[in-house]
C-alpha atoms as a PDB file:
ATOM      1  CA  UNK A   1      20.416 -26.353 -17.749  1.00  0.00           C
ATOM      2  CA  UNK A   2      19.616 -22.925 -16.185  1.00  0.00           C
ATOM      3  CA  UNK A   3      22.288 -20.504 -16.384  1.00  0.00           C
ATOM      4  CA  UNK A   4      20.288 -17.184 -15.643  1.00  0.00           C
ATOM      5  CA  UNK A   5      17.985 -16.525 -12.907  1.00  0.00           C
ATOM      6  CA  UNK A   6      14.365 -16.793 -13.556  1.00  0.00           C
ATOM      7  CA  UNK A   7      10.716 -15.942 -11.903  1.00  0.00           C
ATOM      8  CA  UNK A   8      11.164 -19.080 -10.061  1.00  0.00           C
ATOM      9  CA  UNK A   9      14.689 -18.495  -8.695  1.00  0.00           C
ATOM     10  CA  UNK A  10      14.885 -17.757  -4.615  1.00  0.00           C
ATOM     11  CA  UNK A  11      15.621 -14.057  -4.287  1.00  0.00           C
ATOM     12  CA  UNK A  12      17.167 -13.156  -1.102  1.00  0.00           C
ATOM     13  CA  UNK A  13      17.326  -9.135  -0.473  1.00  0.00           C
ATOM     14  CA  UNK A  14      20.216  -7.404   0.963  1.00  0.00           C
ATOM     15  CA  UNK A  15      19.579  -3.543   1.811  1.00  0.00           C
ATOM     16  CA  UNK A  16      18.514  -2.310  -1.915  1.00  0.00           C
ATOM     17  CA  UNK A  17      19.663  -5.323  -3.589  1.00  0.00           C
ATOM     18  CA  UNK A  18      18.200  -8.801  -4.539  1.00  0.00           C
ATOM     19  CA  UNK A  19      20.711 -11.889  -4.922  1.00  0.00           C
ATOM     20  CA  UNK A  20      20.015 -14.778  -6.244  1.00  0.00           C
ATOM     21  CA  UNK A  21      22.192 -18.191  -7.136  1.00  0.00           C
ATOM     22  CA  UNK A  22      22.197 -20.526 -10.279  1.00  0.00           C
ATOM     23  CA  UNK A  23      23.443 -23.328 -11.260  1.00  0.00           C
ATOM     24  CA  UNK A  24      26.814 -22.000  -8.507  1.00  0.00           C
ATOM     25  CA  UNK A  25      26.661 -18.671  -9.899  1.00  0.00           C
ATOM     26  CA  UNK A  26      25.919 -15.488  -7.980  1.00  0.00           C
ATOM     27  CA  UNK A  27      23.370 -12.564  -9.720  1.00  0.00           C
ATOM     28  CA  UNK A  28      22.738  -9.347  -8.157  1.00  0.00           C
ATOM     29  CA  UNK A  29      20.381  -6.313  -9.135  1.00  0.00           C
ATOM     30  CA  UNK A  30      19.680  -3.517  -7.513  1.00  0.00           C
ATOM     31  CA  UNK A  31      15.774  -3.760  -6.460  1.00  0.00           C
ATOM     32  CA  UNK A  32      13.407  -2.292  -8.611  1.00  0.00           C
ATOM     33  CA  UNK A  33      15.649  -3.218 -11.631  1.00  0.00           C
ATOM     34  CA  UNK A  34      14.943  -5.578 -14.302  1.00  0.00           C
ATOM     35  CA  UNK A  35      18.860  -6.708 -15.801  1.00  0.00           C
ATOM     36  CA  UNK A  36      20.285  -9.605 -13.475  1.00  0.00           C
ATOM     37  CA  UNK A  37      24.398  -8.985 -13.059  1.00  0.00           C
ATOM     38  CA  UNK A  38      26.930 -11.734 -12.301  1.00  0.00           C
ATOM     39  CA  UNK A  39      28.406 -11.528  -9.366  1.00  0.00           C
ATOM     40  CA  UNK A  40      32.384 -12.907  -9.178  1.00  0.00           C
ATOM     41  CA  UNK A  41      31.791 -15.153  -6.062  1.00  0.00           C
ATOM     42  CA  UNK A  42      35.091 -14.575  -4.847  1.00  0.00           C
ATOM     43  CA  UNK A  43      34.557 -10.495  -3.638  1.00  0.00           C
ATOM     44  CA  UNK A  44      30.782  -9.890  -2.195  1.00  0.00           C
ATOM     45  CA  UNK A  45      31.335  -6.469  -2.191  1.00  0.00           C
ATOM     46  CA  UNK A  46      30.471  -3.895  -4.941  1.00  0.00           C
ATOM     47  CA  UNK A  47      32.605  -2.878  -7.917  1.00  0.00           C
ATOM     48  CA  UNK A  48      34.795  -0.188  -6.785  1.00  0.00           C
ATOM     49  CA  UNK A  49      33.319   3.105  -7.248  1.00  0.00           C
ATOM     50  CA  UNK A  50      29.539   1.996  -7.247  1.00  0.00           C
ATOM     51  CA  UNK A  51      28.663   1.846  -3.370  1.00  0.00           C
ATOM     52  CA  UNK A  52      29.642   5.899  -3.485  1.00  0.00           C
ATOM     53  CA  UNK A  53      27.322   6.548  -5.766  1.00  0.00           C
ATOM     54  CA  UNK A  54      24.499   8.814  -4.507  1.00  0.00           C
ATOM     55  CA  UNK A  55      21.135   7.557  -6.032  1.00  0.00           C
ATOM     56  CA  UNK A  56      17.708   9.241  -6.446  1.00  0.00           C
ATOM     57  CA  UNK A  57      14.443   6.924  -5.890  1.00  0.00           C
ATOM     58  CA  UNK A  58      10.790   7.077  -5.750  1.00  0.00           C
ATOM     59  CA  UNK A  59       9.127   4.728  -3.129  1.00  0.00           C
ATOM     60  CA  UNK A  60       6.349   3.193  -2.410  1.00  0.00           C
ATOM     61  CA  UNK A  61       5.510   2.323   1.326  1.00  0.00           C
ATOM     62  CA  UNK A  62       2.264   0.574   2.088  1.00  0.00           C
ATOM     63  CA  UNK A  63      -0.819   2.151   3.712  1.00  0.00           C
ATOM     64  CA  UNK A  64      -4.108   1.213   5.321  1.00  0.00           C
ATOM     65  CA  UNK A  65      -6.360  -1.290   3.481  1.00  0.00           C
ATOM     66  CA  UNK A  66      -7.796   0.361   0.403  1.00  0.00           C
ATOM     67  CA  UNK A  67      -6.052   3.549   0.441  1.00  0.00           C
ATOM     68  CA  UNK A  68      -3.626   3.965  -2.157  1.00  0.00           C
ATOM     69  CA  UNK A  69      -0.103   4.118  -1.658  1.00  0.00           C
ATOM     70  CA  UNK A  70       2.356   6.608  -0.144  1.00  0.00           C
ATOM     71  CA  UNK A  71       5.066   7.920  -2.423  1.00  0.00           C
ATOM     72  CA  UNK A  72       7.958   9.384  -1.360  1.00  0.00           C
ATOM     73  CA  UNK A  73      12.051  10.678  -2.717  1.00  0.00           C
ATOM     74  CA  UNK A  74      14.845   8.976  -1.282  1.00  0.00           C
ATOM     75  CA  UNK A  75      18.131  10.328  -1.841  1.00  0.00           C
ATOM     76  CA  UNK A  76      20.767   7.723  -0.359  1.00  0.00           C
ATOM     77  CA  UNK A  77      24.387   5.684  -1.175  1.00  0.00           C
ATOM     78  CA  UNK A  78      23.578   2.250  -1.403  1.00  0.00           C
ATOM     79  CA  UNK A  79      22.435   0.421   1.845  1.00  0.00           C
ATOM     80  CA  UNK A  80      23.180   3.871   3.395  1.00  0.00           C
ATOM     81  CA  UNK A  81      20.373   6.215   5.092  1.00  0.00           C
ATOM     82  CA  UNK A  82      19.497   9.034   3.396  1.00  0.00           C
ATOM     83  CA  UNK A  83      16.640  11.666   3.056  1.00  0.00           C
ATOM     84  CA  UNK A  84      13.441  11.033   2.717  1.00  0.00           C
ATOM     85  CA  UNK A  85      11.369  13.582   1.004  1.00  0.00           C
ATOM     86  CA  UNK A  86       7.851  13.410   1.619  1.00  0.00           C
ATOM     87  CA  UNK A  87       3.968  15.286   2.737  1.00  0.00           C
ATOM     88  CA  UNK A  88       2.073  13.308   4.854  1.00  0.00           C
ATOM     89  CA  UNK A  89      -1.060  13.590   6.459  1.00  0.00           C
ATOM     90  CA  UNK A  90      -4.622  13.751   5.511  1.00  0.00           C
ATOM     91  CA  UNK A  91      -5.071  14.738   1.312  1.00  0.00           C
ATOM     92  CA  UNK A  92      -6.851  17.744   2.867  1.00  0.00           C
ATOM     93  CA  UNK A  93      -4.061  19.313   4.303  1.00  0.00           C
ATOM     94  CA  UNK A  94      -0.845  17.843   3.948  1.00  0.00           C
ATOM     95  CA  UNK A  95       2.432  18.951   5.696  1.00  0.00           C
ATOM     96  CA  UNK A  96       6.209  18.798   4.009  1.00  0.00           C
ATOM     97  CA  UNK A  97       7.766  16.317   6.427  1.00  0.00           C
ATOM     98  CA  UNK A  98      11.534  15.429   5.029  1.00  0.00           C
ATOM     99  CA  UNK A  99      13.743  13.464   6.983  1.00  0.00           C
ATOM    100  CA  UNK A 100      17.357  12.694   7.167  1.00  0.00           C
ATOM    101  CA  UNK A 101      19.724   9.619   7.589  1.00  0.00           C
ATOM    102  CA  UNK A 102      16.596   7.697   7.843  1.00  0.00           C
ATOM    103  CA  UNK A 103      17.504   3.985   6.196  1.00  0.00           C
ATOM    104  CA  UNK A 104      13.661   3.625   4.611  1.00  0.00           C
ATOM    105  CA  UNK A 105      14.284  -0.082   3.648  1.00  0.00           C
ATOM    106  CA  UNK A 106      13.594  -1.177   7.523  1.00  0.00           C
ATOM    107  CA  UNK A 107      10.344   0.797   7.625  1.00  0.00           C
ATOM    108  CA  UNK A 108       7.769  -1.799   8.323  1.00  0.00           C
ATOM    109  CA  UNK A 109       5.565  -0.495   5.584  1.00  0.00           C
ATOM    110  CA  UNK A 110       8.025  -0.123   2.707  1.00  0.00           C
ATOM    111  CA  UNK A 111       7.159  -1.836  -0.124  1.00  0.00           C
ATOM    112  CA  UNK A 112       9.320  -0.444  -3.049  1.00  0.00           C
ATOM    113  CA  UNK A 113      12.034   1.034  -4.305  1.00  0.00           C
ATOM    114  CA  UNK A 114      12.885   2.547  -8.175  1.00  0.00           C
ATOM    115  CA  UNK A 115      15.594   4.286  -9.119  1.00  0.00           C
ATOM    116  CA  UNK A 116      15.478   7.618 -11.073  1.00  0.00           C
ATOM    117  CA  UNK A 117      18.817   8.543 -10.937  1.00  0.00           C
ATOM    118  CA  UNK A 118      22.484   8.519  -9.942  1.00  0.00           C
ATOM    119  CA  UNK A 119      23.246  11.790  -8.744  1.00  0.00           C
ATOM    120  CA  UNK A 120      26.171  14.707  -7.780  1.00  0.00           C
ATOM    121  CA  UNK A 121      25.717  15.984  -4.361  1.00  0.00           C
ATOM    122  CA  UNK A 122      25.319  19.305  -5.861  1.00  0.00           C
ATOM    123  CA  UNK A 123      21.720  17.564  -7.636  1.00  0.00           C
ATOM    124  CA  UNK A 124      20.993  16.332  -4.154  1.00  0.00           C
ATOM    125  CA  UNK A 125      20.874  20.032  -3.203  1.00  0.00           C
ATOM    126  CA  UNK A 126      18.818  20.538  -6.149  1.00  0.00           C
ATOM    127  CA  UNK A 127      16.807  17.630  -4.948  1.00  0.00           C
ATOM    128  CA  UNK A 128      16.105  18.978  -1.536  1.00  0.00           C
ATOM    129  CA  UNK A 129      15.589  22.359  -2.675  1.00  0.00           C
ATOM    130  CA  UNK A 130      13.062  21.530  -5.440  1.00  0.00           C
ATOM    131  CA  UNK A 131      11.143  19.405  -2.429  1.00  0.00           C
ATOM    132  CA  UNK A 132      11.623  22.080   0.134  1.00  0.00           C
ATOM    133  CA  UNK A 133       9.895  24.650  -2.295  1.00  0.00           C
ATOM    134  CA  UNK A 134       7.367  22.488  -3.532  1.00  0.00           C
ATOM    135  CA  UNK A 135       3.548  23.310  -1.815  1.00  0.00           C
ATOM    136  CA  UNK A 136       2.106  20.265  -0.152  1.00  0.00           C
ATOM    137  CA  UNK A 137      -1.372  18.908  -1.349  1.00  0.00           C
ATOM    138  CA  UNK A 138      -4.518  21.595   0.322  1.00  0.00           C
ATOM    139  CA  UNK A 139      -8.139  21.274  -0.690  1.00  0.00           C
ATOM    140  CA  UNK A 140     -11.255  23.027   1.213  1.00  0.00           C
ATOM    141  CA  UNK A 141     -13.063  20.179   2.013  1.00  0.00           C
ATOM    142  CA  UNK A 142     -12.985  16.491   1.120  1.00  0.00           C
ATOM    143  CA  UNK A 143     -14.644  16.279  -1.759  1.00  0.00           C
ATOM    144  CA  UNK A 144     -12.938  19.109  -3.493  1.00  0.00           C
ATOM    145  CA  UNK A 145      -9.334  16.696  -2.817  1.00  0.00           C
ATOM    146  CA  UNK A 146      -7.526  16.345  -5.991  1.00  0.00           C
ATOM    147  CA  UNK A 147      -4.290  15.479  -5.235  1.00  0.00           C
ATOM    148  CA  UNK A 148      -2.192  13.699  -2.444  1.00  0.00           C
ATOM    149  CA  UNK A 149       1.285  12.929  -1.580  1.00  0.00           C
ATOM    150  CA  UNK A 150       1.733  11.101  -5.062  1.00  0.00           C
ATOM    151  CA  UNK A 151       0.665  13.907  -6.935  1.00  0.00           C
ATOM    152  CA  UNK A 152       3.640  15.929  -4.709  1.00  0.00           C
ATOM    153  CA  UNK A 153       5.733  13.420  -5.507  1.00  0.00           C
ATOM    154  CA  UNK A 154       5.372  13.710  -8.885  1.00  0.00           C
ATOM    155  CA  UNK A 155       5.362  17.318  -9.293  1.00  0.00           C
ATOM    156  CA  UNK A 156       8.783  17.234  -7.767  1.00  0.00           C
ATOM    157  CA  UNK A 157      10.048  14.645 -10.189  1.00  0.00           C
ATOM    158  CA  UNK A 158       8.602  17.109 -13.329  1.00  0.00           C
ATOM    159  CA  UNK A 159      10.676  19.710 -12.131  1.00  0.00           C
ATOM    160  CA  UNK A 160      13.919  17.892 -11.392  1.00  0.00           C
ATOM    161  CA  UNK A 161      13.511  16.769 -15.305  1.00  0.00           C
ATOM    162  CA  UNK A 162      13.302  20.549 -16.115  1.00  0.00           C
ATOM    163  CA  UNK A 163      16.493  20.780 -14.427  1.00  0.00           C
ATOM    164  CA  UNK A 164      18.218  17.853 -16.296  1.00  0.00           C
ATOM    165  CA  UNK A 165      18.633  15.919 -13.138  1.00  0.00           C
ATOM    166  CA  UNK A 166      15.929  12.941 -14.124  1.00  0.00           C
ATOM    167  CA  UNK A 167      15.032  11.444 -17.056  1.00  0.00           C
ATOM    168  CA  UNK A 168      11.553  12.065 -19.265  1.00  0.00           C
ATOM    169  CA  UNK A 169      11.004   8.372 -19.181  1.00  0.00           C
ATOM    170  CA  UNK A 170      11.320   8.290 -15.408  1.00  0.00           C
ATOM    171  CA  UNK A 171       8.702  10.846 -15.037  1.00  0.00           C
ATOM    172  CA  UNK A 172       6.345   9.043 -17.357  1.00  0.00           C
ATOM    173  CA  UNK A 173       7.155   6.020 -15.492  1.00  0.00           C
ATOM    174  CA  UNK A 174       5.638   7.596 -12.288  1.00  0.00           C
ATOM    175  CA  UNK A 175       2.634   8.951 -13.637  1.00  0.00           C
ATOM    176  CA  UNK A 176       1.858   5.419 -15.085  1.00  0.00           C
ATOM    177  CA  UNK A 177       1.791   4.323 -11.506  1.00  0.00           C
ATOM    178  CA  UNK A 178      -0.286   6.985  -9.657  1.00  0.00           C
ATOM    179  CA  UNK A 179      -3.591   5.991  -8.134  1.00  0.00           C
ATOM    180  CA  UNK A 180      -7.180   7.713  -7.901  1.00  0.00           C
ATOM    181  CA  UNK A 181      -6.717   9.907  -5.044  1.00  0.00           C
END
């Protein structure tokens, strides 16, 4: 008997979180997250304390076909809007576009969400600062492109582990995914 959800087990998602049921028993994780927790099926809501947490994540949202992802910060409570903290537009010249109580999951070309941290509101001014100072992607001409919004992204996230606000490993985890621009 199965007592522990595996590949095979229906996920349903819920704002940033994935539940799942086995064998009568309720599992939640937050999406993007690996460790299944039990749920006790008789209060749905979170464990007291953990829907004010403030989180910081790097997503993913689909593009075109063949282009590589976009990447942008999210700074949000649980299945709460937040801001977004992104540079858009062609790799040529990009523009600093952040947005606020914007709830990303809806976006019809979100893919993914991972956490990098739980943060204080005073990080999420460090956060927004760090993003607000950080020069979007410019290159001459198209073949001299080097870098686009991922390369942002992650410039951000090398900073904010300067400052103690994100982990090494989190920063290594995002370079592992970046695409050829």
């Amino acid at each position: 008997m199965i007592d522990y959800p595996t590949s095979a087990t229906p996920i349903m998602t819920i704002g940033l979180r994935e539940v799942c049921e086995v064998n009568g028993r309720l599992f939640n994780r937050r999406k993007g997250t690996q460790q299944w927790i039990e749920s006790k099926q008789e209060t749905s809501s979170m464990p007291l304390g953990q829907s004010e947490a403030l989180y910081l994540s790097l997503v993913h949202h689909k593009q075109g076909p063949g282009e590589p992802l976009h990447w942008s910060l999210f700074v949000a409570r649980e299945n709460q809007p937040g801001s977004v903290y992104q540079v858009k537009g062609d790799a040529e010249y990009m523009i600093y576009h952040p947005t606020h109580l914007v709830d990303i999951t809806t976006s019809a070309s979100f893919l993914n969400l991972y956490q990098l941290a739980v943060v204080t509101e005073q990080q999420a001014m460090v956060v927004k600062q760090v993003a607000d100072s950080e020069l979007p992607p410019r290159a001459p001409n198209r073949q001299s492109v080097r870098e686009n919004c991922q390369g942002w992204t992650v410039r951000v996230i090398a900073k904010l582990v300067e400052r103690g606000i994100v982990p090494s490993a989190k920063l290594q985890m995002a370079r592992s995914m970046m695409q050829p621009v």
